[in-house]
C-alpha atoms as a PDB file:
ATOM      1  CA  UNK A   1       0.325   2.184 -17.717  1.00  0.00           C
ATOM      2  CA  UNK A   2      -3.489   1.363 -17.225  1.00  0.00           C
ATOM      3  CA  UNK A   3      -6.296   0.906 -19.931  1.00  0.00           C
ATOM      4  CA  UNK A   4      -9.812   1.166 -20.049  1.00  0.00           C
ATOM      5  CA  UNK A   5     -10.176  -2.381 -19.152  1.00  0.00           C
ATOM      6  CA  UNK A   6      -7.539  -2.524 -16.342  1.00  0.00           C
ATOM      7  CA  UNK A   7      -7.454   0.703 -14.694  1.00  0.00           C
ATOM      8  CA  UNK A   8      -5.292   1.506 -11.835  1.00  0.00           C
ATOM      9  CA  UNK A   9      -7.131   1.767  -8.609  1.00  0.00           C
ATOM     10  CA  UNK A  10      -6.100   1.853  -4.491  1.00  0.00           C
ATOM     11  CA  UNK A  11      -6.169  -1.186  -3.206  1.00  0.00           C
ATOM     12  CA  UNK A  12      -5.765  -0.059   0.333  1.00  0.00           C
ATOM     13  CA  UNK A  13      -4.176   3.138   2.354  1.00  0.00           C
ATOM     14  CA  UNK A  14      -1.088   1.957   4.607  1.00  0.00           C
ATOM     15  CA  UNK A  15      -0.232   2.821   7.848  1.00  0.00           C
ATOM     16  CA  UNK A  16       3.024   1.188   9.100  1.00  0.00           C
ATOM     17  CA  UNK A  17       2.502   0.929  13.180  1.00  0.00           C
ATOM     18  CA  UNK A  18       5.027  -0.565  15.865  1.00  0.00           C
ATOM     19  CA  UNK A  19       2.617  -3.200  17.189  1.00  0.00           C
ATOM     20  CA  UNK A  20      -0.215  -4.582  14.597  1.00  0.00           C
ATOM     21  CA  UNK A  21      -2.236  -6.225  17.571  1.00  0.00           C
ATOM     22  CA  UNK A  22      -2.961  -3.024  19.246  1.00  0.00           C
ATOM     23  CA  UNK A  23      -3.636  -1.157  15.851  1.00  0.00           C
ATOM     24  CA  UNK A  24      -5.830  -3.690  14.873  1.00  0.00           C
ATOM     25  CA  UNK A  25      -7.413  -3.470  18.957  1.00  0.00           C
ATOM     26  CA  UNK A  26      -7.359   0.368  18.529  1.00  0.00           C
ATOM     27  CA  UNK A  27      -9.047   0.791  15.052  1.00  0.00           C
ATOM     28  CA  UNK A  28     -11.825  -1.867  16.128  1.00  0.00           C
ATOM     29  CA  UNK A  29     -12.548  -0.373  19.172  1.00  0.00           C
ATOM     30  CA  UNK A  30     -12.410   3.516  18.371  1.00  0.00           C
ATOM     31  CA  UNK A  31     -13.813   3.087  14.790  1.00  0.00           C
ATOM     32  CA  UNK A  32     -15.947  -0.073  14.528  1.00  0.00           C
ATOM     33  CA  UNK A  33     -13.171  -1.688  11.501  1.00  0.00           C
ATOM     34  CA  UNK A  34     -13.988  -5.432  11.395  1.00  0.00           C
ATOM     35  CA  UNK A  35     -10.505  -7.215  10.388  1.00  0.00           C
ATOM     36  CA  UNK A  36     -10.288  -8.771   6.956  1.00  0.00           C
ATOM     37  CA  UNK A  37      -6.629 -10.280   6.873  1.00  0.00           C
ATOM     38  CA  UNK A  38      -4.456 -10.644   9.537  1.00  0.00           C
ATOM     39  CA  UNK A  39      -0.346 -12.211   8.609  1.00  0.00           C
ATOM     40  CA  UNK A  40       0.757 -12.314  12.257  1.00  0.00           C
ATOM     41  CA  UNK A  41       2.215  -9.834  13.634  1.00  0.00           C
ATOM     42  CA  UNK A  42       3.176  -8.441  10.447  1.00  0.00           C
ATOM     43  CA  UNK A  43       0.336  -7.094   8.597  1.00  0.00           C
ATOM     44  CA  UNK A  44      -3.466  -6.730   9.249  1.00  0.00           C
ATOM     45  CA  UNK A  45      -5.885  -5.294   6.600  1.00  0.00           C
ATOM     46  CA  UNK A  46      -9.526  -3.689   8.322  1.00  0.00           C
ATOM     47  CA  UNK A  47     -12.592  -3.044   6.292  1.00  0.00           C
ATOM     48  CA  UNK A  48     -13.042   0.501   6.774  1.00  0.00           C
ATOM     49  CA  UNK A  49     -16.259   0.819   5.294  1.00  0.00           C
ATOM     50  CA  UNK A  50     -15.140   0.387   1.674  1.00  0.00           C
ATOM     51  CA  UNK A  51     -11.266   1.438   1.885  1.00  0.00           C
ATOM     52  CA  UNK A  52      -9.025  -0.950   3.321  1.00  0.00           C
ATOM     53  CA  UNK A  53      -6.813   0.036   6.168  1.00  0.00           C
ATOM     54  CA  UNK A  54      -3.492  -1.743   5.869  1.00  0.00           C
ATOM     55  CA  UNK A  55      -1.498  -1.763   9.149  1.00  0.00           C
ATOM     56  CA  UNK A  56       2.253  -2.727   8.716  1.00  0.00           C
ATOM     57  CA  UNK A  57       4.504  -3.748  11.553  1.00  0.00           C
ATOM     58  CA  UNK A  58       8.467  -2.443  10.937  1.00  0.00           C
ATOM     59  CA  UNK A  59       9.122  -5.698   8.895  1.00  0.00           C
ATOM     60  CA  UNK A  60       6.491  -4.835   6.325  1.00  0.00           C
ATOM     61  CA  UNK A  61       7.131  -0.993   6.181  1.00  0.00           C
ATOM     62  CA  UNK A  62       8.157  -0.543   2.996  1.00  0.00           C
ATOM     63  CA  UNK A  63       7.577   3.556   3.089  1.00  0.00           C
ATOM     64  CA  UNK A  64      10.233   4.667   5.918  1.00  0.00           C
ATOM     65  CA  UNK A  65       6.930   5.246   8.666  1.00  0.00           C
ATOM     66  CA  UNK A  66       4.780   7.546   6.086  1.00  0.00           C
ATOM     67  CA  UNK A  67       1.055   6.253   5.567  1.00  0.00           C
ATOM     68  CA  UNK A  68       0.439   6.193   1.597  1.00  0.00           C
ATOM     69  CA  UNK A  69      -2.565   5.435  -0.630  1.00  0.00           C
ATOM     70  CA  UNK A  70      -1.698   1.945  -2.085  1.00  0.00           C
ATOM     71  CA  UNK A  71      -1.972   1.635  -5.871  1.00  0.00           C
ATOM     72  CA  UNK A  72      -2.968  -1.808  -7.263  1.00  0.00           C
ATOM     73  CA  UNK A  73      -1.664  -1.874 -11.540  1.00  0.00           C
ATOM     74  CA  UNK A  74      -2.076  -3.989 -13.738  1.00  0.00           C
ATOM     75  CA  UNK A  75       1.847  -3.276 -14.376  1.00  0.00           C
ATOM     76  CA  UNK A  76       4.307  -2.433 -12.062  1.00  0.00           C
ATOM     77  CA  UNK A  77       6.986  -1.868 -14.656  1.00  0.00           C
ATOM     78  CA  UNK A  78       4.976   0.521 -16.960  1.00  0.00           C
ATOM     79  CA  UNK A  79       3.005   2.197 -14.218  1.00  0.00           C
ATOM     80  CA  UNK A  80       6.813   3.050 -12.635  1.00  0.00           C
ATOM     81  CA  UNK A  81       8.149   4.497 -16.294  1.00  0.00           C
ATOM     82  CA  UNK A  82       4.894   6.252 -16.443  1.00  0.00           C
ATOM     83  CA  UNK A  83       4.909   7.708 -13.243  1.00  0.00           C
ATOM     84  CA  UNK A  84       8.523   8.634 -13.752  1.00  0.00           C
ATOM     85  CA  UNK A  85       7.696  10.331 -17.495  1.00  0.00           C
ATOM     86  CA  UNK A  86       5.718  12.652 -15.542  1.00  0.00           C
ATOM     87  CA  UNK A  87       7.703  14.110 -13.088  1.00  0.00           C
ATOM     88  CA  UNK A  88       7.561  11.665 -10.373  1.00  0.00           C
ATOM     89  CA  UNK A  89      10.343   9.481  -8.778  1.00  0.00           C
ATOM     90  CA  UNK A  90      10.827   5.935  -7.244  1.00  0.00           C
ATOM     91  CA  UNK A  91      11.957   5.463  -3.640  1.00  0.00           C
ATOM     92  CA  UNK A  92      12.569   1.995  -3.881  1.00  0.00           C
ATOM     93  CA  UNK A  93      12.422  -0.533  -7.091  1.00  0.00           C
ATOM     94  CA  UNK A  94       9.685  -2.604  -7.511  1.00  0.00           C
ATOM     95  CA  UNK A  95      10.786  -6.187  -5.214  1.00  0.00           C
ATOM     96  CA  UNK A  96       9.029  -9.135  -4.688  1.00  0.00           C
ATOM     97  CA  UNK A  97       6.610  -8.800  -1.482  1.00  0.00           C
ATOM     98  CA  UNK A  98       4.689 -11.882   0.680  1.00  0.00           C
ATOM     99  CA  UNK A  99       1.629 -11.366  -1.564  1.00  0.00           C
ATOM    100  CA  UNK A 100       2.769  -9.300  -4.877  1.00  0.00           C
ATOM    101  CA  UNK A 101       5.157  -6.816  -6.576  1.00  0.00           C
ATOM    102  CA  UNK A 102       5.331  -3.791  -4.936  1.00  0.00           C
ATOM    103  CA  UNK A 103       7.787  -0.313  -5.581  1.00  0.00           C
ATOM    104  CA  UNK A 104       7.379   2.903  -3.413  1.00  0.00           C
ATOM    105  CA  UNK A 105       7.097   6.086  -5.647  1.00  0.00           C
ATOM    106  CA  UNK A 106       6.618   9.966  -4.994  1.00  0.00           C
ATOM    107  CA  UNK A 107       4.637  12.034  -7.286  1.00  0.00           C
ATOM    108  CA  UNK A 108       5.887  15.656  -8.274  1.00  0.00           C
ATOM    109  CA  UNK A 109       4.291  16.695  -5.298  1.00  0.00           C
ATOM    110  CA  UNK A 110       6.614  14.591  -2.825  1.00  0.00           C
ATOM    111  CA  UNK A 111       3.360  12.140  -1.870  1.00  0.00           C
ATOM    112  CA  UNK A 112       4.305   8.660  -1.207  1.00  0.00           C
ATOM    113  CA  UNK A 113       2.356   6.268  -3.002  1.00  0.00           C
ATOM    114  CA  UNK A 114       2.872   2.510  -3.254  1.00  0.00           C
ATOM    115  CA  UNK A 115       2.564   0.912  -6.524  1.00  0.00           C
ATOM    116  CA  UNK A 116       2.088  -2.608  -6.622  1.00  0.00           C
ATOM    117  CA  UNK A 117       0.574  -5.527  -8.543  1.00  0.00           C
ATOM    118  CA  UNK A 118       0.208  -9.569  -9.775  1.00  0.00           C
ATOM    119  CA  UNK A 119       3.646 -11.633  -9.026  1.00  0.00           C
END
């Protein structure tokens, strides 16, 4: 659930690719996205001009291969019983991830979102 003072917002849009090297390469080249983060070969994160681009290597794809908007909460708990309340579903529980808590939800729609937030 989000407040005034801590409302939910997307933290990033993820794209899970088979090779994170050439993704990051490939977006650079053909786009101009300067890399902010890279862990390895396991995750990169481009500026892309005010969204971040997350690229996930098979290790760190946590939606099955679909790109999803990523949604940072304050709670990952209460935005999951929210998001559930109103007609959506969860994929996969909220686990403990390299850098925070993260679950994989659908709206009522069938969109894959990833909700995620603080340890």
């Amino acid at each position: 659930m989000t407040t005034p003072e801590s409302p939910a917002r997307i933290g990033n849009v993820l794209h899970p690719v088979p090779d994170v090297a050439a993704a990051v390469e490939f977006y650079g080249s053909v786009f101009g996205f300067a890399t902010k983060f890279v862990d390895g070969g396991r995750y990169a994160a481009l500026d892309a001009g005010g969204t971040t681009l997350a690229l996930a290597a098979p290790e760190e794809d946590v939606t099955g291969g679909v790109p999803a908007a990523s949604i940072k909460v304050a709670d990952v708990a209460a935005a999951l019983a929210a998001l559930v309340e109103a007609g959506g579903t969860v994929v996969r529980e909220a686990e403990q991830g390299p850098h925070e808590v993260r679950a994989v939800a659908r709206d009522p729609w069938g969109n894959t979102v990833v909700v995620y937030g603080p340890r």
